[in-house]
Protein backbone atom coordinates (compact mmCIF):
# COMPACT_ATOMS: atom_id res chain seq x y z
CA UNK A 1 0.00 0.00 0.00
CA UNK A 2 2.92 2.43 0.91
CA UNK A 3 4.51 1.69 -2.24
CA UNK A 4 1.46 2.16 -4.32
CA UNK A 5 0.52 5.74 -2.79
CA UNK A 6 4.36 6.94 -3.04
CA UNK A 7 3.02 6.00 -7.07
CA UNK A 8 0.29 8.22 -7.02
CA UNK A 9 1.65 11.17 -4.54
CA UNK A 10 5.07 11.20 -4.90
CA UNK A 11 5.88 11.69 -1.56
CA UNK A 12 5.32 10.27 1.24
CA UNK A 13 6.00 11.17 4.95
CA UNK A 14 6.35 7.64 7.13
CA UNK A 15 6.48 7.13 10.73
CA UNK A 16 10.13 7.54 11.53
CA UNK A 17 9.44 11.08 10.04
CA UNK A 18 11.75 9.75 7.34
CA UNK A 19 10.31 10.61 3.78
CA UNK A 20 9.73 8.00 1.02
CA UNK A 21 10.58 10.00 -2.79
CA UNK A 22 9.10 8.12 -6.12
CA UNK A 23 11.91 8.28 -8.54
CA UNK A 24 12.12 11.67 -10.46
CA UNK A 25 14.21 10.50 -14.42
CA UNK A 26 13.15 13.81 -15.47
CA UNK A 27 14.25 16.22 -12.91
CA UNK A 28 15.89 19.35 -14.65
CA UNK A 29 14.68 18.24 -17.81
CA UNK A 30 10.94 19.62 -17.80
CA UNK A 31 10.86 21.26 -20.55
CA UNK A 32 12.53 18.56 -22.62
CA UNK A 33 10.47 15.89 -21.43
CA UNK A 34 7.10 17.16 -20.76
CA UNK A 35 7.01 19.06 -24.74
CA UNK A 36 4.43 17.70 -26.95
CA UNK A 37 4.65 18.64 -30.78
CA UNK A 38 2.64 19.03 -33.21
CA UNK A 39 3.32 20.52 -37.05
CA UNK A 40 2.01 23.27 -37.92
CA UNK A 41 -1.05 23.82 -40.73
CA UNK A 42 -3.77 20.93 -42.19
CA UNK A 43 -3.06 18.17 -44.18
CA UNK A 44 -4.18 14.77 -45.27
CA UNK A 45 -2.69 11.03 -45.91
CA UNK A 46 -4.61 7.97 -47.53
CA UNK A 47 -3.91 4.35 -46.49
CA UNK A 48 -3.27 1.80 -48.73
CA UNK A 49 -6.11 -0.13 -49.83
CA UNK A 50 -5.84 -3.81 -48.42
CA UNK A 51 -7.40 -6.36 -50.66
CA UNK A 52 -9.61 -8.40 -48.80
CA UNK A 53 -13.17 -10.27 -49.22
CA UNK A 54 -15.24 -7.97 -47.36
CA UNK A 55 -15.43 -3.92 -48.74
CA UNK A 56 -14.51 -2.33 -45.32
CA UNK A 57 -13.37 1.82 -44.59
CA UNK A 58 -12.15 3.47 -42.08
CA UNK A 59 -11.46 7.21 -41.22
CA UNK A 60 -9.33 9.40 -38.87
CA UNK A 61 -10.05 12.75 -37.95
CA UNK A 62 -7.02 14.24 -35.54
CA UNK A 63 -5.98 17.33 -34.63
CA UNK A 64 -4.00 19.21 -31.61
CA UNK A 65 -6.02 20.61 -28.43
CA UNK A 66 -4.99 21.22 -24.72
CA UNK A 67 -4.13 19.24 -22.24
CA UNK A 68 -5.64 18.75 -18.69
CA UNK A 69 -4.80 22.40 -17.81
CA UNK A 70 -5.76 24.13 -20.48
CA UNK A 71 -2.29 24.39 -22.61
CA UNK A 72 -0.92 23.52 -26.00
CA UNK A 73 2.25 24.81 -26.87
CA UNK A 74 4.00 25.55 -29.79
CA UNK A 75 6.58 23.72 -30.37
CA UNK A 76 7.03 25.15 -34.42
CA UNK A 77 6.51 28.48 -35.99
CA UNK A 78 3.15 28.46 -37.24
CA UNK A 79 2.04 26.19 -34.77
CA UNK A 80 -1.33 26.71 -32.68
CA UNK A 81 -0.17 27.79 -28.71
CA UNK A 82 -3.04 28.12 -26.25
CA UNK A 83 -2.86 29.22 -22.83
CA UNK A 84 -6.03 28.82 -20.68
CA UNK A 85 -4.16 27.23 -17.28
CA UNK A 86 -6.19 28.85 -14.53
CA UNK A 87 -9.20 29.85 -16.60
CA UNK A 88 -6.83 32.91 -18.42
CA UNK A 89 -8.14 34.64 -20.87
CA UNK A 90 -11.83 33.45 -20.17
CA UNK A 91 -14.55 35.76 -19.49
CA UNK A 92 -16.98 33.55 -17.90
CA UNK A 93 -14.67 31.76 -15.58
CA UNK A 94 -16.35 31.95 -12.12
CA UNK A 95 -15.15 32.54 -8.72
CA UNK A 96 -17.56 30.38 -6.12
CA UNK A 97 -19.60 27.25 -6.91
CA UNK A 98 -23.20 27.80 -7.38
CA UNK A 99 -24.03 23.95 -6.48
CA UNK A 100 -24.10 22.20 -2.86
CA UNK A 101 -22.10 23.59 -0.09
CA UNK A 102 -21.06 26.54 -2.17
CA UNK A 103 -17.29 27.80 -1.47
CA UNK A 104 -14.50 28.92 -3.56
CA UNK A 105 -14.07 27.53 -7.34
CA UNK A 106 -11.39 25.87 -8.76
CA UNK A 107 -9.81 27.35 -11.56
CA UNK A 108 -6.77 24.99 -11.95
CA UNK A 109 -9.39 22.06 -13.20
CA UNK A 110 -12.09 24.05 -15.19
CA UNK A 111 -11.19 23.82 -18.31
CA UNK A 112 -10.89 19.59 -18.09
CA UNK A 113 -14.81 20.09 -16.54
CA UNK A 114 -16.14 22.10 -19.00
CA UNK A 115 -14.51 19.98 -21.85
CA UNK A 116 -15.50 16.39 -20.17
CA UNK A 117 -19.00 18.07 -20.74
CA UNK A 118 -18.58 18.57 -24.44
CA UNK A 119 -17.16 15.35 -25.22
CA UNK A 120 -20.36 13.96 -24.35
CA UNK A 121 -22.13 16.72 -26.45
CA UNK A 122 -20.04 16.40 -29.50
CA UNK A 123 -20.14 12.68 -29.93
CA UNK A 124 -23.80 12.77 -29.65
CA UNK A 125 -23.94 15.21 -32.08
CA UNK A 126 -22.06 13.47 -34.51
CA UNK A 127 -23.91 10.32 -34.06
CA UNK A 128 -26.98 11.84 -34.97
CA UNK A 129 -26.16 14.06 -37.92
CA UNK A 130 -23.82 11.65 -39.60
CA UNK A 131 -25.07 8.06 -38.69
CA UNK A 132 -29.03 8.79 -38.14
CA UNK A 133 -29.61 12.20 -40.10
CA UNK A 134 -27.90 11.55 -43.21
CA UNK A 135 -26.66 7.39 -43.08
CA UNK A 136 -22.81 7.75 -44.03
CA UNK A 137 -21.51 5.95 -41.80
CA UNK A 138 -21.76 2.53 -39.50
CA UNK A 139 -20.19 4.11 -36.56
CA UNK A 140 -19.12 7.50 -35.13
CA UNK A 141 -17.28 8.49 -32.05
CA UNK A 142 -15.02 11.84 -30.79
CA UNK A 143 -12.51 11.68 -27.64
CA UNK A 144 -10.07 13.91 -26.36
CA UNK A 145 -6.85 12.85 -25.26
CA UNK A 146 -6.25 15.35 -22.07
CA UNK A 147 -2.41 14.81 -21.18
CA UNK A 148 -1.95 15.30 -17.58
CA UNK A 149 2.35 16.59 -17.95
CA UNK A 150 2.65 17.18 -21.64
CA UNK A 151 2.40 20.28 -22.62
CA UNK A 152 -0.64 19.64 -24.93
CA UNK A 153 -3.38 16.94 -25.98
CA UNK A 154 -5.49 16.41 -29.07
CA UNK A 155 -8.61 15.01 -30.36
CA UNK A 156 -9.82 12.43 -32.67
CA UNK A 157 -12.89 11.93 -34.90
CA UNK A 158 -13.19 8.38 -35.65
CA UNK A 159 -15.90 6.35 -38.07
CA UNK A 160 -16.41 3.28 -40.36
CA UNK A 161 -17.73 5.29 -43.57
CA UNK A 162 -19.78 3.47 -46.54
CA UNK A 163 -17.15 1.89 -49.10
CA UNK A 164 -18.20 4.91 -51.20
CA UNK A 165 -18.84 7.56 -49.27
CA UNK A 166 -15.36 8.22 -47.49
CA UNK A 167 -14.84 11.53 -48.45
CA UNK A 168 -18.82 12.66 -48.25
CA UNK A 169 -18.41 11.75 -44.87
CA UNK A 170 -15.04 14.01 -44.22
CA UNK A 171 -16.47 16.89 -45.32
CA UNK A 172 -20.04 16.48 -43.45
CA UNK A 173 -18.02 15.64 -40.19
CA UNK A 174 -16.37 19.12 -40.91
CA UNK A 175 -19.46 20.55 -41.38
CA UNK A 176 -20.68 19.63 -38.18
CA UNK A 177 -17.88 20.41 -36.12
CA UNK A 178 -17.90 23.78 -37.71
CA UNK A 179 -21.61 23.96 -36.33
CA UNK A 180 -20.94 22.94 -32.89
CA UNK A 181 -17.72 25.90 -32.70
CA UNK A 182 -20.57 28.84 -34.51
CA UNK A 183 -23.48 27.81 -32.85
CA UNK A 184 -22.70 25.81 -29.93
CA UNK A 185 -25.25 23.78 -27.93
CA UNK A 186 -28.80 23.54 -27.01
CA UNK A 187 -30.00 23.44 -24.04
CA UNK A 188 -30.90 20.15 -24.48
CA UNK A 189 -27.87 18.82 -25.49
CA UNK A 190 -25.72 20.21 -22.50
CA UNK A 191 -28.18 19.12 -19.87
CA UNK A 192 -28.26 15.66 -21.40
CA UNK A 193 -24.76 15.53 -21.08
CA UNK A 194 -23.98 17.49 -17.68
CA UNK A 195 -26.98 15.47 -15.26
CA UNK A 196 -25.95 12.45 -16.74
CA UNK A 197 -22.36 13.21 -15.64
CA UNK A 198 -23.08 14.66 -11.92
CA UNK A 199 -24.84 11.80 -11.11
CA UNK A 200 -21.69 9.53 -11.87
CA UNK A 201 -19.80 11.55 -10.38
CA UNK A 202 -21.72 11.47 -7.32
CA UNK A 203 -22.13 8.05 -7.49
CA UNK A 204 -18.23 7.64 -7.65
CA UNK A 205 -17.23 9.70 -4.83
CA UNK A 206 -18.83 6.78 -2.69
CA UNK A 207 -15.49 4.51 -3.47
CA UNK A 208 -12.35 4.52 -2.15
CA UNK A 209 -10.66 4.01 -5.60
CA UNK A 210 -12.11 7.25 -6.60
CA UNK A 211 -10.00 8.98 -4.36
CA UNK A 212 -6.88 7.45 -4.78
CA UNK A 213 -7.16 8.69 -8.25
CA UNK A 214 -7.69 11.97 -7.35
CA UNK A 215 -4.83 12.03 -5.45
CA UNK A 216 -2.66 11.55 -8.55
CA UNK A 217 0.28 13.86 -9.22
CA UNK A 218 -0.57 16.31 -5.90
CA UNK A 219 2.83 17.43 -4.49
CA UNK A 220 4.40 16.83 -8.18
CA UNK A 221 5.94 20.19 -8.82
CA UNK A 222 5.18 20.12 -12.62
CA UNK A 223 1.52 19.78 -12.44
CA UNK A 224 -0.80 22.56 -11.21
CA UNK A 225 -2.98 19.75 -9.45
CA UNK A 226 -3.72 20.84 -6.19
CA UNK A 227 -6.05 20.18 -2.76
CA UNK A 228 -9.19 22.30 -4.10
CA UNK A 229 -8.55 20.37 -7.41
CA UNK A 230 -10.08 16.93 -5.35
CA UNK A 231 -13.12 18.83 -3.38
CA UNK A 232 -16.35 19.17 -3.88
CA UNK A 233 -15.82 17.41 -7.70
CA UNK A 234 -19.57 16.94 -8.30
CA UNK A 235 -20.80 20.36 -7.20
CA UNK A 236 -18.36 22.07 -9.43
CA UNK A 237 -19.43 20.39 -12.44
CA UNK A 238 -23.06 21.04 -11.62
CA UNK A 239 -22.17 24.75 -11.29
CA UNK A 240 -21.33 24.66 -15.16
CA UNK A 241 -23.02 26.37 -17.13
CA UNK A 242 -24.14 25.80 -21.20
CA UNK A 243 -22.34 28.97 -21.87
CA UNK A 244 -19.03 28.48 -19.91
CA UNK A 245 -18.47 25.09 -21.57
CA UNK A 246 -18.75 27.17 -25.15
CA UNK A 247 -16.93 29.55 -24.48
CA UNK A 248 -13.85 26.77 -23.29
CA UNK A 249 -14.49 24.77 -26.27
CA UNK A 250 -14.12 27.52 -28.62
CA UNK A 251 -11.07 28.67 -27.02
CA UNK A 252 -9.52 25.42 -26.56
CA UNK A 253 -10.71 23.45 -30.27
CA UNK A 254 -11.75 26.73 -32.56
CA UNK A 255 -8.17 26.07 -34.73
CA UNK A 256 -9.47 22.40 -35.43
CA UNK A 257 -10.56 23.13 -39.34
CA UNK A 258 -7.55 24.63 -39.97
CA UNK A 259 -4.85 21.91 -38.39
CA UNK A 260 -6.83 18.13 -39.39
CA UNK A 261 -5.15 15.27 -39.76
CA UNK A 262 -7.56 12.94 -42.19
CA UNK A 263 -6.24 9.50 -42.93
CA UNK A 264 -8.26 7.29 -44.51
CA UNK A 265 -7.86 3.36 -45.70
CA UNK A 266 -10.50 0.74 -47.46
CA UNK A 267 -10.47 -2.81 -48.01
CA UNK A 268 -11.99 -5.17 -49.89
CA UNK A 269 -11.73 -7.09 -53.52
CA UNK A 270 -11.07 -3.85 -55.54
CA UNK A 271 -9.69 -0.74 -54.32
CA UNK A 272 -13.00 2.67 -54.59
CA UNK A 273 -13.03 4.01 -58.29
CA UNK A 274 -12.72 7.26 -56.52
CA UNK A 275 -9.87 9.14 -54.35
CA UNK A 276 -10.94 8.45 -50.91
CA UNK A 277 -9.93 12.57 -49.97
């Protein structure tokens, strides 16, 4: 047990008033090991086609975002840099929580709320414009890739497209990502997503394994995690409001159109009569 919380905490103070320290490899070397890059600008690969019995496709959508804390850095000229660690730059960003107990907010973890939120939002939306709305694909699904120590994350759109409709389907997912960053949400959408999420949450706080978690990376000097960061978890995200969660997702994923990945491959007995992108 000892050993297992020295993994999550880093230190650890013991009886003898002796302290137990997790191995450190990249001590003095932050900022080489922590950087993430990305290139800068959009572009596109196809996969080979694979010849195979069954006509199969497959699509991914990636581009850079921020990580846990709200940062991306740029890492090339030309290359997307975001700052919002601490809720900077954000106009909504508030000061006490307006759920439970009340008390002061956290700022440190606001932008991984509002954008756990979203990812709800956005893959729901996808799934019904692309797969029920207009049939182009078999299945749809968006995630976000929050790095906890890296200096950045990213996002992926991923889907099984018809055999012939690869690149229909690339440009309607665009389409609809474009939607959610003009128009943002109904009301709908984001309660759907936050209850649903509070509840769990709630839920979760009864077990002891949710709190070890949470204790990951406190006292680790190159993470902005701290004490408020594990209080009051629930009530914070029920504090959120539709328009706070916009405003973070447009800050934190409005360069997506213009830095996609798209890679797309096919298989099946012959290769699509027409460029897949």
């Amino acid at each position: 047990l000892e050993a297992a919380l020295v993994k999550y905490m880093g230190i650890l103070g013991t009886e003898e008033g002796q302290t137990l320290t997790a191995p450190q490899p990249w001590k003095g070397r932050e900022e080489e090991v922590f950087r993430l890059s990305f290139a800068a600008g959009s572009k596109s690969a196809t996969a080979d086609h694979i010849v195979d019995d069954t006509e199969r496709a497959y699509t991914i959508m990636g581009f850079p975002s921020v990580n846990r804390w709200g940062q991306l850095q740029a890492d090339v000229p030309g290359a997307v840099s975001i700052d919002l660690v601490g809720g900077k730059g954000l106009a909504l960003l508030p000061d006490t929580i307006k759920s439970g107990a009340g008390g002061q907010y956290c700022k440190e973890m606001h932008v991984s709320r509002c954008m756990s939120v979203a990812n709800d939002i956005i893959s729901n939306r996808l799934f019904e414009e692309i797969r029920e709305k207009r049939g182009l694909v078999y299945s749809i699904g968006y995630s976000w890739r929050p790095y906890r120590l890296l200096t950045g994350g990213y996002c992926t759109i991923t889907f099984m497209p018809k055999f012939d409709q690869v690149s229909q389907s690339v440009e309607q997912v665009k389409q609809v990502l474009k939607s959610i960053l003009d128009d943002g949400f109904t009301d709908e959408e984001f309660e759907g997503s936050k209850g649903p999420l509070v509840t769990k949450v709630r839920e979760t706080e009864k077990q002891n394994v949710f709190w070890v978690q949470l204790m990951e990376d406190l006292g680790n000097e190159v993470s902005p995690k701290n004490i408020d960061c594990i209080r009051q978890v629930a009530d914070h995200y029920d504090s959120l409001t539709k328009e706070q969660v916009q405003e973070v997702v447009r800050a934190a994923l409005g360069h997506a159109l213009d830095n996609l990945s798209v890679a797309a491959g096919t298989s099946g007995p012959e290769a699509p009569k027409l460029p897949l992108l």
